[in-house]
C-alpha atoms as a PDB file:
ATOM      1  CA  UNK A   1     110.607  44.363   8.964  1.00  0.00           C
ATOM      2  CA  UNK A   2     111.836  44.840  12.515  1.00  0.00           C
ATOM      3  CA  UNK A   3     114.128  42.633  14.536  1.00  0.00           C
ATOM      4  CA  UNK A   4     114.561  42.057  18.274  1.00  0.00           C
ATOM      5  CA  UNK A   5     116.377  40.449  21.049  1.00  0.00           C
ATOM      6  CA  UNK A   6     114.634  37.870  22.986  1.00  0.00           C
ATOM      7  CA  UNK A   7     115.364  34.738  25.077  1.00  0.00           C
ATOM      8  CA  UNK A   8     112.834  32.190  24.442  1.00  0.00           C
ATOM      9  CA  UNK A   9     109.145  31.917  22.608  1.00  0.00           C
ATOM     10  CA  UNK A  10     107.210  29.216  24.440  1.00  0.00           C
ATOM     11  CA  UNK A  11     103.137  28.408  24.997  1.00  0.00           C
ATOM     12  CA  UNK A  12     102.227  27.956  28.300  1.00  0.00           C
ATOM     13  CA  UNK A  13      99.428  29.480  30.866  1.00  0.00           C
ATOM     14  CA  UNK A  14      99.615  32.775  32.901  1.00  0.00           C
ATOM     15  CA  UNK A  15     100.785  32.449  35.959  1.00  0.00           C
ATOM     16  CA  UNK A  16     100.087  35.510  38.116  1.00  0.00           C
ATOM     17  CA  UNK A  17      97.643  38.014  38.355  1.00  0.00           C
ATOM     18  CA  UNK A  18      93.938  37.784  37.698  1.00  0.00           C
ATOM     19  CA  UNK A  19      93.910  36.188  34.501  1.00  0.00           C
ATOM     20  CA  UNK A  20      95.886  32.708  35.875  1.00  0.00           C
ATOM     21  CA  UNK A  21      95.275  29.430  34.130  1.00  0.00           C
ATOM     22  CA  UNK A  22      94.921  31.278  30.371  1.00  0.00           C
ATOM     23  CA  UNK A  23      96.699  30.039  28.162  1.00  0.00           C
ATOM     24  CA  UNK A  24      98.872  32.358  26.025  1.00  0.00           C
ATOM     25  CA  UNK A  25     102.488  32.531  23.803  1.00  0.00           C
ATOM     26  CA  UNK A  26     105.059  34.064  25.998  1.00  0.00           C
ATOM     27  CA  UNK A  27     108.030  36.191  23.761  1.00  0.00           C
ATOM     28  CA  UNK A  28     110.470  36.875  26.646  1.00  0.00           C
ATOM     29  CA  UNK A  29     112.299  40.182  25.337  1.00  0.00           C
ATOM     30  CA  UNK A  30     115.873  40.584  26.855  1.00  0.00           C
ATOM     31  CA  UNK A  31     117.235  43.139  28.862  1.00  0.00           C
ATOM     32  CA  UNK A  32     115.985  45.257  31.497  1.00  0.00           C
ATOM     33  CA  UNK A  33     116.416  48.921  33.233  1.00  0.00           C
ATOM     34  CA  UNK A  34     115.883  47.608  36.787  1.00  0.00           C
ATOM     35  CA  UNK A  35     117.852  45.168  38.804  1.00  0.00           C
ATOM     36  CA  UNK A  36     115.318  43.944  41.752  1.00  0.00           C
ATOM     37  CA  UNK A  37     117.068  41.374  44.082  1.00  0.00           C
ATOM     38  CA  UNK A  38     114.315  38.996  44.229  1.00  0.00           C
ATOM     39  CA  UNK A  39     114.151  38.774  40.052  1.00  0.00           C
ATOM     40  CA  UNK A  40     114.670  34.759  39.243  1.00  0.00           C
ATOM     41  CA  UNK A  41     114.728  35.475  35.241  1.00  0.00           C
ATOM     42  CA  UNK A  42     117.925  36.257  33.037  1.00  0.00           C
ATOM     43  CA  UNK A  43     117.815  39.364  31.099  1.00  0.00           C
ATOM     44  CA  UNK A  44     120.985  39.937  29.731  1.00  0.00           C
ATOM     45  CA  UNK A  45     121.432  39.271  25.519  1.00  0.00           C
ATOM     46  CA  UNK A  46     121.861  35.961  24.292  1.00  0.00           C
ATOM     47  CA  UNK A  47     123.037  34.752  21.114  1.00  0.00           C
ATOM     48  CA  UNK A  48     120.518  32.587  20.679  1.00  0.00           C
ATOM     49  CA  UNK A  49     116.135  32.759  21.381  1.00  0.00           C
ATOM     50  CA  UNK A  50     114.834  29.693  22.487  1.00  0.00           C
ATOM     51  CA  UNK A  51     111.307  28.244  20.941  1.00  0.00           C
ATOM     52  CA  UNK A  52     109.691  25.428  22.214  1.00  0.00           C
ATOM     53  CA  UNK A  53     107.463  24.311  19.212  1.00  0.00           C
ATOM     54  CA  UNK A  54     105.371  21.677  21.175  1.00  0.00           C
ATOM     55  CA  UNK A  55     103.809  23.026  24.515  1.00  0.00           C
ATOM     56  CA  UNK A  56     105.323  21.436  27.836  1.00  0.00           C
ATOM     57  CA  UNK A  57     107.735  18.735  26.157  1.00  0.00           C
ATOM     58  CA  UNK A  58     111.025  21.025  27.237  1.00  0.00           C
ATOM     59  CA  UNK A  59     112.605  20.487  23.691  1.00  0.00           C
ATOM     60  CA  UNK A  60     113.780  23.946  22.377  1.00  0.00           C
ATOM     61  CA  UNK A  61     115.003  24.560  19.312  1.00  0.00           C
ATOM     62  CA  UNK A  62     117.541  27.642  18.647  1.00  0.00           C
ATOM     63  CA  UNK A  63     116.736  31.263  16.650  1.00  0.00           C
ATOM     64  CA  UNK A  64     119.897  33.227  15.552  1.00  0.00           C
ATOM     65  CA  UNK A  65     119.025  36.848  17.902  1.00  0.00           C
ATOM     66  CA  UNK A  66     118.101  39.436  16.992  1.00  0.00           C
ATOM     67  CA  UNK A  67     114.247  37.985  15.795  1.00  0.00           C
ATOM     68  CA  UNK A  68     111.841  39.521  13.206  1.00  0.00           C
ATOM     69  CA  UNK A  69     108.471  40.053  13.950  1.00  0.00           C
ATOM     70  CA  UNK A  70     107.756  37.970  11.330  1.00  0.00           C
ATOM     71  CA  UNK A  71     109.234  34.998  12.847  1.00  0.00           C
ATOM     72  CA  UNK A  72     107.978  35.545  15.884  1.00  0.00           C
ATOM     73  CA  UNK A  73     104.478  35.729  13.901  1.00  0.00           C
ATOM     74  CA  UNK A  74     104.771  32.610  12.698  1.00  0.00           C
ATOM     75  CA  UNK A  75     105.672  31.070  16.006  1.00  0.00           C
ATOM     76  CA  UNK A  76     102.957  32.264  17.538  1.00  0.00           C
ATOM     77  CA  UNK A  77     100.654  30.910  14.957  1.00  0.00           C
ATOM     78  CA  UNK A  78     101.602  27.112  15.479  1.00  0.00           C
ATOM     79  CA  UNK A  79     100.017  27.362  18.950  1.00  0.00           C
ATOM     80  CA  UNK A  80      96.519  26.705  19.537  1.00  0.00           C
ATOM     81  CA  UNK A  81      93.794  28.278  21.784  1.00  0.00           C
ATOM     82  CA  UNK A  82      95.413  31.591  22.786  1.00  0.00           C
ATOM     83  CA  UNK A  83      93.734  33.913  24.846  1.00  0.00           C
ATOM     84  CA  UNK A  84      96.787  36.508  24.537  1.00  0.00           C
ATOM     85  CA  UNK A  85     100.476  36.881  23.528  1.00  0.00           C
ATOM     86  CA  UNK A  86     102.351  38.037  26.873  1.00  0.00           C
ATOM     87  CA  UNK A  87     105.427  40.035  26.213  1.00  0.00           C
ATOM     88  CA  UNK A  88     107.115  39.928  29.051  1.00  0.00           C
ATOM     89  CA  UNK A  89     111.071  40.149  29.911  1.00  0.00           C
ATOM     90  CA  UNK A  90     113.622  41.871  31.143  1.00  0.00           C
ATOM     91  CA  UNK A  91     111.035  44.867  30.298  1.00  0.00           C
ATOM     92  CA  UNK A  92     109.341  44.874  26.897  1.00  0.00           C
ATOM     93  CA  UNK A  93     108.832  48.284  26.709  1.00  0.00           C
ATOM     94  CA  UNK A  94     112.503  48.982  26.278  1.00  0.00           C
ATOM     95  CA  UNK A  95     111.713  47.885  22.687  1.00  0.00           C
ATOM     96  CA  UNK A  96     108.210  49.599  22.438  1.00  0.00           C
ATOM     97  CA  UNK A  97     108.592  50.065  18.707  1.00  0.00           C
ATOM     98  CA  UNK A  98     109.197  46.560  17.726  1.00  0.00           C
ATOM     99  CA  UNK A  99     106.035  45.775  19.844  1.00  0.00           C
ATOM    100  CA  UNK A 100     104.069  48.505  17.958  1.00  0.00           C
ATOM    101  CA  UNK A 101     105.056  47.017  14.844  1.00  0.00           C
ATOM    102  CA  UNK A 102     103.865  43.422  15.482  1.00  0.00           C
ATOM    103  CA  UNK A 103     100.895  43.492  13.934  1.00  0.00           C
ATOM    104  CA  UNK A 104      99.721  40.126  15.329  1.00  0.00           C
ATOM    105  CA  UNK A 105      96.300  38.681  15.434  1.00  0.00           C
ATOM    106  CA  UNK A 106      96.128  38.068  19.241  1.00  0.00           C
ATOM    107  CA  UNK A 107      95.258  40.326  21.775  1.00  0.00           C
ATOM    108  CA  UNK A 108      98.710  41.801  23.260  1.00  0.00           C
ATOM    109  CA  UNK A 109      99.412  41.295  27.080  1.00  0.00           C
ATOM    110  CA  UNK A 110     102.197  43.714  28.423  1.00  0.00           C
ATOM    111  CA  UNK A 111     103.960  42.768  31.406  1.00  0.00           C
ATOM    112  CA  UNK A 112     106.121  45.570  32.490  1.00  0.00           C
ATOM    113  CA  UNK A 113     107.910  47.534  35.456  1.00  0.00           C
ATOM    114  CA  UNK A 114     106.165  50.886  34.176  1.00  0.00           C
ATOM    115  CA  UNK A 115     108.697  53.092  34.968  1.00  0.00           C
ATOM    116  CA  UNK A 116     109.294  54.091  31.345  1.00  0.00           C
ATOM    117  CA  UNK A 117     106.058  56.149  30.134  1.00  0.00           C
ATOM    118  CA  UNK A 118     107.778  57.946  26.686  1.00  0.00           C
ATOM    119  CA  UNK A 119     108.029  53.998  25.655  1.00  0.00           C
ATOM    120  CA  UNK A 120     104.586  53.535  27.382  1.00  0.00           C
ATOM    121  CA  UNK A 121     102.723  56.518  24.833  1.00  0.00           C
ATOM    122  CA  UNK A 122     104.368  54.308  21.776  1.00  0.00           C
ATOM    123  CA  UNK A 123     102.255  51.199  22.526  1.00  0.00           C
ATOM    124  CA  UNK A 124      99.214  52.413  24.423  1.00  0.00           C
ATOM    125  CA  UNK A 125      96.872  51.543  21.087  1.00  0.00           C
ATOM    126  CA  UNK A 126      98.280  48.370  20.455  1.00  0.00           C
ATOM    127  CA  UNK A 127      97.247  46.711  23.902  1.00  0.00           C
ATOM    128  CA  UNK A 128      94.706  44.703  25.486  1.00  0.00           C
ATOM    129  CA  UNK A 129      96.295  43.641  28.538  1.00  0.00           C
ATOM    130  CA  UNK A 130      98.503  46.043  31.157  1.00  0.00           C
ATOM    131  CA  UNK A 131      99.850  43.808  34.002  1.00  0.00           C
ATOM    132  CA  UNK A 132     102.265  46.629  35.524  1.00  0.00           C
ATOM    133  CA  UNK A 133     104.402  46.168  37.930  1.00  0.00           C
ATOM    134  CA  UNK A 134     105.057  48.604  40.848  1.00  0.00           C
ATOM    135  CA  UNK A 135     108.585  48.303  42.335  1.00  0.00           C
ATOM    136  CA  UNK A 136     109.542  49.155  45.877  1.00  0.00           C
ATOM    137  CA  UNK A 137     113.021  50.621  46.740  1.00  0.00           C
ATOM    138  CA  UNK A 138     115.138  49.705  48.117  1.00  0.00           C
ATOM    139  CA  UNK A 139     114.724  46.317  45.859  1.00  0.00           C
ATOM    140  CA  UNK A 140     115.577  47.467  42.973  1.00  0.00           C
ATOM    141  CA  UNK A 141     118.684  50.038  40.958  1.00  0.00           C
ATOM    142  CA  UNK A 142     117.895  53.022  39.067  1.00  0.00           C
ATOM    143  CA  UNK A 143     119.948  55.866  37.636  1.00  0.00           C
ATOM    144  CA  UNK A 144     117.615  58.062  38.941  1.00  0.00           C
ATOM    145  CA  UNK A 145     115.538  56.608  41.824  1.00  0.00           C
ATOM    146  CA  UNK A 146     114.287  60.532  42.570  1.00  0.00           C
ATOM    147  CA  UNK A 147     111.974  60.105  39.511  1.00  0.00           C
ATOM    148  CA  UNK A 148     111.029  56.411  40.453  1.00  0.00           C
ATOM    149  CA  UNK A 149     107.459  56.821  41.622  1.00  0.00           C
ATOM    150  CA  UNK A 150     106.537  60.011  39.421  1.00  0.00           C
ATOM    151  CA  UNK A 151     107.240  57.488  35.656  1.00  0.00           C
ATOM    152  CA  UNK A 152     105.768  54.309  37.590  1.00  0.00           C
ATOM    153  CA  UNK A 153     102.478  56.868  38.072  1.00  0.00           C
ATOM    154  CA  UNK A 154     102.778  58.216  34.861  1.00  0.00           C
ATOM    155  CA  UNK A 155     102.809  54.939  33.007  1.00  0.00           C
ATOM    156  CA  UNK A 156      99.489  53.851  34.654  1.00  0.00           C
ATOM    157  CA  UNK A 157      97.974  57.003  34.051  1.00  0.00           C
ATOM    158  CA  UNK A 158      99.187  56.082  30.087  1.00  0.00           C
ATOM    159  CA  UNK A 159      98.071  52.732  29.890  1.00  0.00           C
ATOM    160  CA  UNK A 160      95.115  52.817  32.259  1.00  0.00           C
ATOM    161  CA  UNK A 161      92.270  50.484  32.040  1.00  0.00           C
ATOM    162  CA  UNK A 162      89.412  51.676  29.877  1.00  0.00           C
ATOM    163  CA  UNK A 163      86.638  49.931  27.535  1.00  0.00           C
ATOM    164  CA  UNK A 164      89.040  47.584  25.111  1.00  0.00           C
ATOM    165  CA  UNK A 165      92.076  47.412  27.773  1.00  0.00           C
ATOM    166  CA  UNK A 166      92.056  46.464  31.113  1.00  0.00           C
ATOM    167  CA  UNK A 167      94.967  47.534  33.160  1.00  0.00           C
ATOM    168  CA  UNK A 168      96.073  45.933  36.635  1.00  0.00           C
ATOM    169  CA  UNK A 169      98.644  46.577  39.591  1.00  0.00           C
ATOM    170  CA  UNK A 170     100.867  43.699  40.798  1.00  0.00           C
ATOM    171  CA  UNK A 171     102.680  44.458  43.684  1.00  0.00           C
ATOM    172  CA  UNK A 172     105.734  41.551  45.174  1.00  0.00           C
ATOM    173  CA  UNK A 173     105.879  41.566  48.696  1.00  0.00           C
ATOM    174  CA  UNK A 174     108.670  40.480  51.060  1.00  0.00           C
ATOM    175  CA  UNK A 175     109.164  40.512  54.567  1.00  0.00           C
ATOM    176  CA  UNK A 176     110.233  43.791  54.252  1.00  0.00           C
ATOM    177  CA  UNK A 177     107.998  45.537  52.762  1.00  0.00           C
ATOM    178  CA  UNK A 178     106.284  48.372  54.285  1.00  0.00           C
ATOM    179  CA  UNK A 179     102.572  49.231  54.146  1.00  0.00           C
ATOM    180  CA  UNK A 180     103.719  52.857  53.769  1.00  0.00           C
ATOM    181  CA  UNK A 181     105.555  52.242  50.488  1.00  0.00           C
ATOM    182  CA  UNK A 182     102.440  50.647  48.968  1.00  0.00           C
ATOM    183  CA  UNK A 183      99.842  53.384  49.965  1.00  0.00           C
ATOM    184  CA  UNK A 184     101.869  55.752  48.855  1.00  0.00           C
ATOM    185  CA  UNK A 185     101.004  54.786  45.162  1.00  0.00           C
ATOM    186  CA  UNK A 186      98.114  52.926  45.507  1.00  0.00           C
ATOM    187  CA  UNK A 187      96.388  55.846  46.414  1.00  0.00           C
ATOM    188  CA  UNK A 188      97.359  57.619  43.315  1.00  0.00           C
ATOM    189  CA  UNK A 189      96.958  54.979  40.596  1.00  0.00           C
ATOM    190  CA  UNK A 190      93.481  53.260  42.372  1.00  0.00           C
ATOM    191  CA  UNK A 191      91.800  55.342  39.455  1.00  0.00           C
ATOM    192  CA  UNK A 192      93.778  53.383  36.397  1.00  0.00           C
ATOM    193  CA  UNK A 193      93.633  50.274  37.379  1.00  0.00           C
ATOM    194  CA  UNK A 194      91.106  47.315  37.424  1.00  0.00           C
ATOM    195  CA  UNK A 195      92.569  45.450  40.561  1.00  0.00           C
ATOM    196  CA  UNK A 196      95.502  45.314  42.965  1.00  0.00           C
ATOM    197  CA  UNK A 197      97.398  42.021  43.173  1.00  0.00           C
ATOM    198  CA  UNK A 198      99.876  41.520  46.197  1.00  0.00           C
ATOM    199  CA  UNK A 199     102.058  39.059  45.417  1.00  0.00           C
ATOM    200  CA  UNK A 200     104.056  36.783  47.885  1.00  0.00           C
ATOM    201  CA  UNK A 201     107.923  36.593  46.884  1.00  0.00           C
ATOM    202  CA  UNK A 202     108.192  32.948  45.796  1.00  0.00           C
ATOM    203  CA  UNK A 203     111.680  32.741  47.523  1.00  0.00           C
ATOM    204  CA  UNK A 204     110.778  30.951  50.701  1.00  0.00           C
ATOM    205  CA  UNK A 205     113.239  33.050  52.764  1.00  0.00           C
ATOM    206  CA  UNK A 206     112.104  36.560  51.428  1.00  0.00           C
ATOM    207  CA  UNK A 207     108.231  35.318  52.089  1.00  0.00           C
ATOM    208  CA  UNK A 208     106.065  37.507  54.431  1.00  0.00           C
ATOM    209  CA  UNK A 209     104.077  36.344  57.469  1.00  0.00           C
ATOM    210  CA  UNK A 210     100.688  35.543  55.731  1.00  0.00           C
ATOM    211  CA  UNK A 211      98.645  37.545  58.363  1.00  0.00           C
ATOM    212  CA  UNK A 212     100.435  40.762  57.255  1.00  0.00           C
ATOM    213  CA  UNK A 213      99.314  39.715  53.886  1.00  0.00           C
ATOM    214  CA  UNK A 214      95.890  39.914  55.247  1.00  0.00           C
ATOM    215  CA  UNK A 215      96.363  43.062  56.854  1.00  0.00           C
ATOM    216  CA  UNK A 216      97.732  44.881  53.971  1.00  0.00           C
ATOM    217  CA  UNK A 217      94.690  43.234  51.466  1.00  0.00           C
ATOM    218  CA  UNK A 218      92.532  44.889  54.156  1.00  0.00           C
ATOM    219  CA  UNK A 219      93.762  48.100  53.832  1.00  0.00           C
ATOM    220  CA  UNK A 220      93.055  48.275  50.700  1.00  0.00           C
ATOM    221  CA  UNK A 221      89.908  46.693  49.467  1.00  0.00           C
ATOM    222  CA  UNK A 222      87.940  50.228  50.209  1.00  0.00           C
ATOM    223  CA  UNK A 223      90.377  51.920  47.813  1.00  0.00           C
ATOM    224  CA  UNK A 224      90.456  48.659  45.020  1.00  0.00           C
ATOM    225  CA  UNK A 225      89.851  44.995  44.583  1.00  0.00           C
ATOM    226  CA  UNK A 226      92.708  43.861  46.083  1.00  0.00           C
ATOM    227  CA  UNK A 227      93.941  40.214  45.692  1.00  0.00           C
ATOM    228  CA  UNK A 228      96.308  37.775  47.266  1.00  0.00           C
ATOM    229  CA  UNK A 229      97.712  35.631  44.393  1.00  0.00           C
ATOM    230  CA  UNK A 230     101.173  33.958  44.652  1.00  0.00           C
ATOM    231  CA  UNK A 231     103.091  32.365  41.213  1.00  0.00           C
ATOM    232  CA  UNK A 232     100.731  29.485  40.958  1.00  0.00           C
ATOM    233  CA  UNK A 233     103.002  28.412  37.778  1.00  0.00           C
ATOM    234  CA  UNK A 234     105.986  27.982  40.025  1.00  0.00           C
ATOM    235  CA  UNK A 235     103.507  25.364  42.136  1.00  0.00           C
ATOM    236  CA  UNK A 236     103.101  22.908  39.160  1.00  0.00           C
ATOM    237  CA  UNK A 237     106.366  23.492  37.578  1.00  0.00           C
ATOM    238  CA  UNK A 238     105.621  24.898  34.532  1.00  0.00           C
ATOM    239  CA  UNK A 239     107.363  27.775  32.303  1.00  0.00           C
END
């Protein structure tokens, strides 16, 4: 058995990306190895994982940290109708052997910064799902930001989409960010991945013009299928 630290278990629907409006468990692992300035989730360990046993009521019940996988089984397994279990965070793949050890009977649905490929090569059979993030300095801190892009291109060429996983790019754009930045490794990781997803910053003052939204989905539909999706779950106010 295999324990570990999470902030909340909770059913809900997906919320970004191409596969909104599926409904799936979310396990929200804690802590992270990025610090981006628009990120709106805690990541730091709690005492304490919340599970919300009945979808959308907003009554959690508490789960002493660190959690086995065999609790987190059987939480899963009271919710119906699951297209996938997203493990998302903080980054999941900081505990890449816990998720290799799940063993559960759902297909698996990574959501993760991808700049950590030796964690990456430990879960790359266990996966259905990839929704990797690409991170643009200067919004987020690294101990070695040098190395940045060369483990964010690495981990797509890892986890790439092939016949039983598909793997996508989801890209956060604020007013500041340049075309440049995103060509740079778009261009390189076109070949992994399914679709590009630029992704308006939900904070209203970060937000970019939506005609440079445009413009950058029109650079880049000859390279991918590139798609403007925003967080539709922060529209209806759900988890």
């Amino acid at each position: 058995m295999m324990f570990a630290p999470l902030s909340e278990v909770f059913c809900s629907v997906q919320g970004e990306g191409p596969y909104v409006g599926h409904r799936q468990a979310f396990v929200r692992f804690t802590g992270c190895n990025l610090k981006c300035d628009y990120c709106d989730t805690p990541v730091g360990i709690q005492e304490h994982c919340r599970f919300e046993a009945v979808p959308g009521s907003g009554i959690f019940s508490n789960v002493v940290n660190p959690v086995s996988n065999a609790a987190i089984n059987e939480m899963i397994d009271s919710f119906n109708g699951l297209h996938s279990i997203s493990l998302t965070g903080g980054e999941p793949l900081l505990h890449a052997e816990f998720i290799a050890a799940l063993n559960a009977d759902k297909p698996l649905y990574l959501e993760s910064n991808m700049t950590l490929p030796h964690m990456a090569k430990k879960v790359k059979d266990c996966l259905s799902y990839v929704s990797g993030d690409v991170k643009l300095l200067p919004n987020h801190l690294l101990e070695d930001p040098e190395s940045h892009l060369d483990r964010t291109i690495e981990c797509f060429r890892i986890l790439k989409t092939k016949k039983d996983r598909d793997c996508f790019c989801k890209i956060v754009v604020t007013k500041d960010t340049q075309a440049d930045d995103i060509e740079a490794v778009v261009n390189t990781i076109s070949g992994y991945i399914s679709c590009l997803i630029l992704q308006p910053v939900t904070q209203k003052e970060m937000q970019p013009y939506s005609g440079y939204l445009l413009d950058l989905q029109n650079l880049f539909l000859n390279e991918v299928d590139t798609r403007i999706i925003p967080q539709t779950h922060r529209m209806w106010g759900c988890l």
